[in-house]
Each structure stands twice: as C-alpha cells, then as structure tokens.
C-alpha atoms as a PDB file:
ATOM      1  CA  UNK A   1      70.060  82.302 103.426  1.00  0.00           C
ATOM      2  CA  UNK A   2      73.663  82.740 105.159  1.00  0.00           C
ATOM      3  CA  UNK A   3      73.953  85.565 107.016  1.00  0.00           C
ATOM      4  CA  UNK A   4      76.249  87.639 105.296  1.00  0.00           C
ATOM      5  CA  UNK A   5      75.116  87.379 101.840  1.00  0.00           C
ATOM      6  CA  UNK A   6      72.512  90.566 101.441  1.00  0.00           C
ATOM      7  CA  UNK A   7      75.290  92.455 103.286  1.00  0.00           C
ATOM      8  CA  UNK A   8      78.175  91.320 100.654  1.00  0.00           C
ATOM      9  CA  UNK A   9      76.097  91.802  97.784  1.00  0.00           C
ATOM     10  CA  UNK A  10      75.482  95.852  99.617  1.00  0.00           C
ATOM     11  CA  UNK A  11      79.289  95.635  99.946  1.00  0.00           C
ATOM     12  CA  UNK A  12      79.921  94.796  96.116  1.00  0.00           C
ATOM     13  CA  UNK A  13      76.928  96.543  94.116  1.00  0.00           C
ATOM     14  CA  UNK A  14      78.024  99.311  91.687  1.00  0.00           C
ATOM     15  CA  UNK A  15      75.600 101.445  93.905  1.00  0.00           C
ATOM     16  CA  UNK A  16      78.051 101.376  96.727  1.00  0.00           C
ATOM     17  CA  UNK A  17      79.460 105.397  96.267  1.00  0.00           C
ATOM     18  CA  UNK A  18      83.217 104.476  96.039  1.00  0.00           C
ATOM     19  CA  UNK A  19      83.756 106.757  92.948  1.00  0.00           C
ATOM     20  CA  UNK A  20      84.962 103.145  91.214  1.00  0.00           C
ATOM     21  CA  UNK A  21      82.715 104.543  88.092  1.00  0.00           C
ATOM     22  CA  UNK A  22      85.792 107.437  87.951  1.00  0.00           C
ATOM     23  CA  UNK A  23      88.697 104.986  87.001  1.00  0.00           C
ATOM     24  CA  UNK A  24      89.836 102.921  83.773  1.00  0.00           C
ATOM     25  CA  UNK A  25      92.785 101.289  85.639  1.00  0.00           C
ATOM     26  CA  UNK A  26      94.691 101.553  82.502  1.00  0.00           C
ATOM     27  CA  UNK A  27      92.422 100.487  79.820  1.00  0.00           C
ATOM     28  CA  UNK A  28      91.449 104.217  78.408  1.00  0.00           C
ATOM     29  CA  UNK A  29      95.161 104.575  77.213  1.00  0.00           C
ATOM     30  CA  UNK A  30      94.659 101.282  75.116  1.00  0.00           C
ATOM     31  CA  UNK A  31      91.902 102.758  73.979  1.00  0.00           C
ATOM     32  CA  UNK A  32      93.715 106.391  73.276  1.00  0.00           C
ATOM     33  CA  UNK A  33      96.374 103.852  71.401  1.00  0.00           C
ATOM     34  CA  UNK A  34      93.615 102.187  69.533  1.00  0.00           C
ATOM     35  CA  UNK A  35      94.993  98.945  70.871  1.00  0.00           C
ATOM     36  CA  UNK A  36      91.257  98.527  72.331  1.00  0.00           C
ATOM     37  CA  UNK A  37      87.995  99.548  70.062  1.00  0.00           C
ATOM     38  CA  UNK A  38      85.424  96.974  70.603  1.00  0.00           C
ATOM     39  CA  UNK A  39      84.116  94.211  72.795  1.00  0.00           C
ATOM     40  CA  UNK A  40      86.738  91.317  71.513  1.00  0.00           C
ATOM     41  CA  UNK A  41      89.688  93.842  72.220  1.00  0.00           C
ATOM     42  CA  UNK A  42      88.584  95.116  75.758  1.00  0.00           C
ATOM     43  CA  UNK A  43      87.551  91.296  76.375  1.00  0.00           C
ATOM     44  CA  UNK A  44      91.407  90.545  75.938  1.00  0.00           C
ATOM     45  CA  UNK A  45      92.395  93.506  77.978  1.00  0.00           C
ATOM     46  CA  UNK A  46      89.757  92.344  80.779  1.00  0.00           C
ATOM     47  CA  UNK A  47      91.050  88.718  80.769  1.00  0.00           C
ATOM     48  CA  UNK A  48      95.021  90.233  80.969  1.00  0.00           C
ATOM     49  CA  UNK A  49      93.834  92.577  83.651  1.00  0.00           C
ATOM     50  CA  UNK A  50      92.017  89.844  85.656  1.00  0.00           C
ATOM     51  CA  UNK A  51      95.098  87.437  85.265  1.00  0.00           C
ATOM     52  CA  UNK A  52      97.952  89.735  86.643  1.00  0.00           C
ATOM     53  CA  UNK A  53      97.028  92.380  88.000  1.00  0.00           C
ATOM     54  CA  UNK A  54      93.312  91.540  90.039  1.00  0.00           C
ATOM     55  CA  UNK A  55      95.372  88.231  91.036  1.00  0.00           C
ATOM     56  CA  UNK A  56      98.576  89.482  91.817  1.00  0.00           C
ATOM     57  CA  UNK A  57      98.137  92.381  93.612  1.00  0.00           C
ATOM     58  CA  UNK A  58      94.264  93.075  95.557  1.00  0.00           C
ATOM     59  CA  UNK A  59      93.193  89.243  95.032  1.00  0.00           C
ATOM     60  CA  UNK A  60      96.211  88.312  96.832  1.00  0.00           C
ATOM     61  CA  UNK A  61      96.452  90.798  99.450  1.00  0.00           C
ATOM     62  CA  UNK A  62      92.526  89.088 100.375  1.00  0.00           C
ATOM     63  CA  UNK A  63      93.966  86.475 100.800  1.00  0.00           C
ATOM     64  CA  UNK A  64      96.418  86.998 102.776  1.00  0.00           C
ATOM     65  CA  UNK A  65      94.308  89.554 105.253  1.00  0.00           C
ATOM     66  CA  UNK A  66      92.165  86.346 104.890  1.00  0.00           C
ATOM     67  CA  UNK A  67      94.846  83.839 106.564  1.00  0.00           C
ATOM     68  CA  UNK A  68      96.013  86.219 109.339  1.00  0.00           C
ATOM     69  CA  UNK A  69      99.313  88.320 107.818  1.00  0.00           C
ATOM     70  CA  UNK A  70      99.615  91.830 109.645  1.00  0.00           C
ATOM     71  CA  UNK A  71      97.590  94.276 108.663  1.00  0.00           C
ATOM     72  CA  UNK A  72     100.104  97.258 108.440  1.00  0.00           C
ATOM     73  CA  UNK A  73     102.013  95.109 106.549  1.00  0.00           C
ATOM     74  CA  UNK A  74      99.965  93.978 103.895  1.00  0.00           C
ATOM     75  CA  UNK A  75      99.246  97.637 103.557  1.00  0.00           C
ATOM     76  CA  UNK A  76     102.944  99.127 103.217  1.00  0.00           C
ATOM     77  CA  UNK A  77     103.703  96.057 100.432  1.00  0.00           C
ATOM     78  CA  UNK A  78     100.127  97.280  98.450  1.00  0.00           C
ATOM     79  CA  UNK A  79     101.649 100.792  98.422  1.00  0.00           C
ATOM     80  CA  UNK A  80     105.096  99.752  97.604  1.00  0.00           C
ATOM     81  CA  UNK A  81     103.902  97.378  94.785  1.00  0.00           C
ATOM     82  CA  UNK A  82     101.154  99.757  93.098  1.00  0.00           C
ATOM     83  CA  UNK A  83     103.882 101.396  90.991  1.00  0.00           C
ATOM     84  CA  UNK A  84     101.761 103.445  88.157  1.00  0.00           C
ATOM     85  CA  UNK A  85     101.074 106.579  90.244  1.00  0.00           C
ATOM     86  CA  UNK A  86      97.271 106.851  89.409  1.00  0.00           C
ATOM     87  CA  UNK A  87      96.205 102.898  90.135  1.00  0.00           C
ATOM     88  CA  UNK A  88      97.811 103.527  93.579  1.00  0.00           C
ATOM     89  CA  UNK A  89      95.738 106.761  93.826  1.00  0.00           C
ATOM     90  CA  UNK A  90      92.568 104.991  92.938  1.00  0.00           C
ATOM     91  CA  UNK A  91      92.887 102.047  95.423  1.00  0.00           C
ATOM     92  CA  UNK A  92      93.316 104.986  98.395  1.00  0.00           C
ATOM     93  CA  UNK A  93      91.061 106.997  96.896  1.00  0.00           C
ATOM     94  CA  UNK A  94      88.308 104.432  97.104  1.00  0.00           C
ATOM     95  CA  UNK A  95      90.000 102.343  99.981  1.00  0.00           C
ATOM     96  CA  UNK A  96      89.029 105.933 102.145  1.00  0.00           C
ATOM     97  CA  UNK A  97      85.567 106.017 100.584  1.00  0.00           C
ATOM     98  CA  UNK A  98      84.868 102.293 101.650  1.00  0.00           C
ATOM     99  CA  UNK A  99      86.471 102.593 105.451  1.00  0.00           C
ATOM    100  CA  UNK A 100      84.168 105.309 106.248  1.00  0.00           C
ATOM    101  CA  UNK A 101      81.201 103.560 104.631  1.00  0.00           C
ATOM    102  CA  UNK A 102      82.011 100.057 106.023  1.00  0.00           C
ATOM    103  CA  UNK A 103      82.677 102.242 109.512  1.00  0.00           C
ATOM    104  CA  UNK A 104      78.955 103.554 109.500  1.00  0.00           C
ATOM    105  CA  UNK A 105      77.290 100.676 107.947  1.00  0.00           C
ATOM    106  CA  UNK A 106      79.529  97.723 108.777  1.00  0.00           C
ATOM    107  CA  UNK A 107      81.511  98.456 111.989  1.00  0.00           C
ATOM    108  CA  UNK A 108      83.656  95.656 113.612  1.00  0.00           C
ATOM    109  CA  UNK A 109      86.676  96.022 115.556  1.00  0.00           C
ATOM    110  CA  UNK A 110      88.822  94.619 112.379  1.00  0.00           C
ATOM    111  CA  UNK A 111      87.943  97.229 110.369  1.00  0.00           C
ATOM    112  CA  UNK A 112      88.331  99.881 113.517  1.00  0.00           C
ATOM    113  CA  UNK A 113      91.829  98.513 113.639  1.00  0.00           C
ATOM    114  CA  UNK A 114      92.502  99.737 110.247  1.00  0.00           C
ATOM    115  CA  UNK A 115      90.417 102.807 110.072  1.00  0.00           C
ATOM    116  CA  UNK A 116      92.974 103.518 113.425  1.00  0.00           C
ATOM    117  CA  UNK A 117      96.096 103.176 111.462  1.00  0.00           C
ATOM    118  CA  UNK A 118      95.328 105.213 108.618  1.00  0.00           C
ATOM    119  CA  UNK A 119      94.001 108.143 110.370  1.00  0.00           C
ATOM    120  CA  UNK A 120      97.124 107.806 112.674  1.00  0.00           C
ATOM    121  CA  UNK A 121      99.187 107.498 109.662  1.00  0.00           C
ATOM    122  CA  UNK A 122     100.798 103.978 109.996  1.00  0.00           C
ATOM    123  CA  UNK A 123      98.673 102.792 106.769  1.00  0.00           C
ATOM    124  CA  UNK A 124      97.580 104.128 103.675  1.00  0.00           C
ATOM    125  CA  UNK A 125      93.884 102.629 103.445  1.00  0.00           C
ATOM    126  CA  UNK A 126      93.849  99.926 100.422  1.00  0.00           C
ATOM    127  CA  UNK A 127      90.325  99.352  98.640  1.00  0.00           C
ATOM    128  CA  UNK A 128      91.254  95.499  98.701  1.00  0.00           C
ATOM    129  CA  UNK A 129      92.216  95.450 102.397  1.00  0.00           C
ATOM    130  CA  UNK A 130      89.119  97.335 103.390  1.00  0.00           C
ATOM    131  CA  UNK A 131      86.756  95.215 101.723  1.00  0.00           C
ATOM    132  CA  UNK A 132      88.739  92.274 103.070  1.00  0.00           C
ATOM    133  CA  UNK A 133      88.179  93.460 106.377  1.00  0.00           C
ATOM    134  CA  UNK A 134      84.976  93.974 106.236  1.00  0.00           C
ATOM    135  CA  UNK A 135      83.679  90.821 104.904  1.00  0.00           C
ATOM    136  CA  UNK A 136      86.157  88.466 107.007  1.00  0.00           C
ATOM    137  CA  UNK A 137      83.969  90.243 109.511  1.00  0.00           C
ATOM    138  CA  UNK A 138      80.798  88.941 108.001  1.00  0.00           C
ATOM    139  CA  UNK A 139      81.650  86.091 107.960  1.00  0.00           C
ATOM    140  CA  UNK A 140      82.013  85.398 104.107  1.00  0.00           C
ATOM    141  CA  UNK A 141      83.877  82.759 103.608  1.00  0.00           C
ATOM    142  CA  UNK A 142      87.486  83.645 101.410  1.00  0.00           C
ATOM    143  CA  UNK A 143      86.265  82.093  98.654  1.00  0.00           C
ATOM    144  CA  UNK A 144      83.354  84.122  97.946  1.00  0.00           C
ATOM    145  CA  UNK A 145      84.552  87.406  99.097  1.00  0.00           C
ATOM    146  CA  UNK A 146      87.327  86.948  96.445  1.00  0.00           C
ATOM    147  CA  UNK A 147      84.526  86.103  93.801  1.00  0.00           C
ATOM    148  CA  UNK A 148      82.870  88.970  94.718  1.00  0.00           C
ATOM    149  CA  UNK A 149      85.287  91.331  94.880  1.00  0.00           C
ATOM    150  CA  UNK A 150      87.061  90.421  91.564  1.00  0.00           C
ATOM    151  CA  UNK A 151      83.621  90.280  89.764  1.00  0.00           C
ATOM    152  CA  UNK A 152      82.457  93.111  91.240  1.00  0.00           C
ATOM    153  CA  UNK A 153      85.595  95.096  90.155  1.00  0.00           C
ATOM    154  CA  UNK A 154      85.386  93.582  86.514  1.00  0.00           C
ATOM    155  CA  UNK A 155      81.793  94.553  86.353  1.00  0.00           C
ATOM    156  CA  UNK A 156      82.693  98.308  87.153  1.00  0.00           C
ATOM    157  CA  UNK A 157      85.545  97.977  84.444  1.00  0.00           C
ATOM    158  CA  UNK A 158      82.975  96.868  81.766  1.00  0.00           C
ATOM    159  CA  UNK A 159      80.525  99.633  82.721  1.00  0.00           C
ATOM    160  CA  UNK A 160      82.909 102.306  82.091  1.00  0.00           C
ATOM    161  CA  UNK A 161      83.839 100.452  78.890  1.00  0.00           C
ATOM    162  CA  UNK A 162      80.607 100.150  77.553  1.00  0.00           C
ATOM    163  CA  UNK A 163      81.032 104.467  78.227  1.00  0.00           C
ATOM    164  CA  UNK A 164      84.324 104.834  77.073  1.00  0.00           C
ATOM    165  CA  UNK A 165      84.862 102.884  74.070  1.00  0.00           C
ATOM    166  CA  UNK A 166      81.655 102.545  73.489  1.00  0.00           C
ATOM    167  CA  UNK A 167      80.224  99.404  73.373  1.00  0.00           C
ATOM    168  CA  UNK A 168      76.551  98.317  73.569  1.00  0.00           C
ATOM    169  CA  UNK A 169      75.082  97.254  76.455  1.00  0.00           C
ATOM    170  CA  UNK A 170      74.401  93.644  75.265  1.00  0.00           C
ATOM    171  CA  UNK A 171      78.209  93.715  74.432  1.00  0.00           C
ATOM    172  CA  UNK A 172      79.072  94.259  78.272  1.00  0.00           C
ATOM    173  CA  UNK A 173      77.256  91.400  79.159  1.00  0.00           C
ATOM    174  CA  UNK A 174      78.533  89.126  76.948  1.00  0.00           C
ATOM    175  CA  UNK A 175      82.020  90.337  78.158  1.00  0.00           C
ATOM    176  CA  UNK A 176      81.117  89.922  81.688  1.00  0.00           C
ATOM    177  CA  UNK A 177      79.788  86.240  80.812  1.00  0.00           C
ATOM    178  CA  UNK A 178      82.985  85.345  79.320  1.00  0.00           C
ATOM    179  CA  UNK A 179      84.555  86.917  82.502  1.00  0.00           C
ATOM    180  CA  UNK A 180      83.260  84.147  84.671  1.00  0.00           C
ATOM    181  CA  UNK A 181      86.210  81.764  83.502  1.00  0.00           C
ATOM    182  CA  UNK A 182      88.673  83.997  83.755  1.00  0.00           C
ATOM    183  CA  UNK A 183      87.492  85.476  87.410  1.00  0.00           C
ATOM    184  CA  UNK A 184      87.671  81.611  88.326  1.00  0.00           C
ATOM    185  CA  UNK A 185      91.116  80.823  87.300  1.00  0.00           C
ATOM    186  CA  UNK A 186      92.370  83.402  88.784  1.00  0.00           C
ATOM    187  CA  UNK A 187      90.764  82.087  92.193  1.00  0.00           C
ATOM    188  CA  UNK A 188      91.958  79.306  92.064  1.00  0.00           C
ATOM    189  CA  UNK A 189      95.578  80.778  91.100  1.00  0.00           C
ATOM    190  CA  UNK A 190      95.420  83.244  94.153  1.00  0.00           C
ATOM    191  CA  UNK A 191      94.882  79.849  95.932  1.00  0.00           C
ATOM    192  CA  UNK A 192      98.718  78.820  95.305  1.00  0.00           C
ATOM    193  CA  UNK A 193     100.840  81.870  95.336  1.00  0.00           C
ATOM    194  CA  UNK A 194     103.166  82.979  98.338  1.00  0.00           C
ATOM    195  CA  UNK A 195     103.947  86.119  99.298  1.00  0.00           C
ATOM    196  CA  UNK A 196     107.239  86.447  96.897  1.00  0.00           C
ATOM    197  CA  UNK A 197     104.350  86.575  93.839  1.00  0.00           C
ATOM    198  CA  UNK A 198     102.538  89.841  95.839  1.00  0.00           C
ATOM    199  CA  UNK A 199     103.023  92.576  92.902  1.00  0.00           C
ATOM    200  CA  UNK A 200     104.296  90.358  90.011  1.00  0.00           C
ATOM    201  CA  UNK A 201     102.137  92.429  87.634  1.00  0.00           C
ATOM    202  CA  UNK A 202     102.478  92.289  84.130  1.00  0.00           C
ATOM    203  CA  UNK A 203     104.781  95.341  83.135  1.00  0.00           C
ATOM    204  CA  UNK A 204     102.790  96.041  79.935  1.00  0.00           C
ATOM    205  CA  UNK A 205      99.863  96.938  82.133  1.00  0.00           C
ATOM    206  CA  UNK A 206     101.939  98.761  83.983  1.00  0.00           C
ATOM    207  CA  UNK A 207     103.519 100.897  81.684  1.00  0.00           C
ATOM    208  CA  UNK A 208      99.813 101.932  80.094  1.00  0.00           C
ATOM    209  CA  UNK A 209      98.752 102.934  83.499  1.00  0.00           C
ATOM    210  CA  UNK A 210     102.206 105.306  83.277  1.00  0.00           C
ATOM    211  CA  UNK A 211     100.914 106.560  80.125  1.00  0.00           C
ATOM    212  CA  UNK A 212      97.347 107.283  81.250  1.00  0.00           C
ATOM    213  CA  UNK A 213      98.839 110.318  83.905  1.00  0.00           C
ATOM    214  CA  UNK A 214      99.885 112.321  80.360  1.00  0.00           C
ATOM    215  CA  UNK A 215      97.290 111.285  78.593  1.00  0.00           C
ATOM    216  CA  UNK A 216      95.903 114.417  76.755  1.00  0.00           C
ATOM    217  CA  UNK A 217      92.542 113.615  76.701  1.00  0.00           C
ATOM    218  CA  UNK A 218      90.836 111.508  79.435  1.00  0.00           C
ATOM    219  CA  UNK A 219      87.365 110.439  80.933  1.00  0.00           C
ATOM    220  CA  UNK A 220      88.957 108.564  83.728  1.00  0.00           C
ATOM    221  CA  UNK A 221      91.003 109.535  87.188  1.00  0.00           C
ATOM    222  CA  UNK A 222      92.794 106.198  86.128  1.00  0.00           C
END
C-alpha cells in the first residue's frame, strides 16, 4: 500500500467536518424551479456540474497548484472567477475548515505557506487549493488527488440530493455509478486546458447559483 493512500481517503471521506453537507452549489434552485425532481434530472445536473464547473474552476486550479503556478495567484484568480456570491462563500468557508484541519492533522510547510497568507491577508483560503496542498504533500500523485477530490465532491452533492429532492438511497448510488464516466472525462479534459480556460463556467450554472441567495425557501448555505 502507497503511502499516502489511508491519509487521502481521511482527506476525502464525507466524515472529514468541512460543513460540505451545508451546500447545494446551485442545484436546490433547480430543484425550487422544478427543473430537477428525481434521479435522471439531478443525474443531468451532476454530469453539467462535473463538466464546467468541477473542471473549470477547482479541478483546474489542482492542477495547476499541481505543476508549480504561484500560490497567491491561483488564489486571487479562484476568488475573481467564483462569481455567484454563495459558491465563492462555500469554497472559503470550507477552504478555512480544511487549512486548520490539514494544519493539525497534515502539517507540511506547503500548506504552512498558505495557512501564512490567508491569516496575513494576501489569500482568501480556497477548498481546492487547500486540498491540493495537502495531498501534493503526500505525495499523491495529480492524477488521483483530482479523482479524489472531484468524486469526493460529487459524492457530497448526491448525499444532499438524496435529502433534498429526495431520492432513495439506491438512487444515489446509481447516480454516483454513472458519475464515474463523467468524473473521468473531465480528468482527462483538465489534462489539456491552459490557464485562459480557468473560470469558463457554464453561465446557466451560474445564474442558478445567483438565484439560490433569494431563494425563499432553502436547506442549503449554497
């Protein structure tokens, strides 16, 4: 067994208290709409979500972290990109929970470095770039901390489904099953974009996200 995988699969397990079990990242005002009420509809809404924004925006930014761009800078173009108030919200919100976890459980100078910046106010503390920095310090390979990450975040978007919607809990798993394609696609996509892609999220997503912060009636932060 490698050495980093019982620590990645700490890193990514729904267990980990992030508060990622608090956000919808868009998908409750689909829902609200009824654009999304049942597994086929939020299984086209996961496979949209994967394929612009998981690839454009924190799949990316992995990446990148991954091959050496600055650290601060990766940072300011995640908060400058994140348009819909709330998502942005949500990847601080549980970018802070994660760099004081990975700081007690996971320490390396990498993700010192960044802890550093945020408290000192030069970065905003990005879920994506925290959990990049932790497992480039593992030693996890790109590839599989990108697998892990992006499954990891579509298995805490069926969860709340299966809550919100509601579907059954056989129905998540299909969904999740059905997610493997689309969660390797988009690898494999990440693979070949440059840094002029960073943010290229579909607007449609966007604008629901928009929606969601007027949303009369909400479980989700997000």
């Amino acid at each position: 067994m490698s050495g980093y995988q019982l620590a990645l699969q700490q890193l990514v397990d729904s267990a980990l208290p992030t508060g990622a079990f608090a956000h919808s990242l868009g998908f409750e005002s689909y829902i609200d709409r009824g654009l999304v009420v049942d597994e086929a509809g939020f299984g086209v809404w996961l496979s949209a979500f994967i394929s612009q924004s998981l690839t454009y925006s924190d799949g990316l930014a992995i990446r990148f972290l991954y091959e050496g761009v600055d650290l601060g800078e990766l940072d300011a173009l995640l908060s400058a990109s994140l348009l819909p108030r709330q998502v942005r919200e949500a990847s601080l919100k549980m970018g802070s929970r994660l760099l004081e976890i990975g700081g007690e459980v996971f320490p390396s100078p990498a993700l010192e470095l960044y802890r550093d910046l945020v408290t000192s106010g030069r970065a905003a503390g990005h879920q994506p770039l925290a959990f990049a920095a932790v497992a480039r310090s593992l030693g996890v390979p790109q590839q599989e901390a990108l697998a892990a990450y992006l499954f990891a975040t579509v298995t805490t978007l069926t969860q709340n489904a299966v809550r919100a919607i509601p579907l059954g809990q056989n129905a998540g798993q299909r969904v999740l099953r059905k997610a493997h394609d689309d969660v390797a696609a988009a690898i494999e996509v990440i693979a070949h974009l440059t840094p002029d892609d960073l943010g290229a999220v579909s607007p449609g997503l966007e604008i629901s996200q928009m929606r969601h912060e007027r949303q009369r009636a909400r479980m989700f932060m997000s």
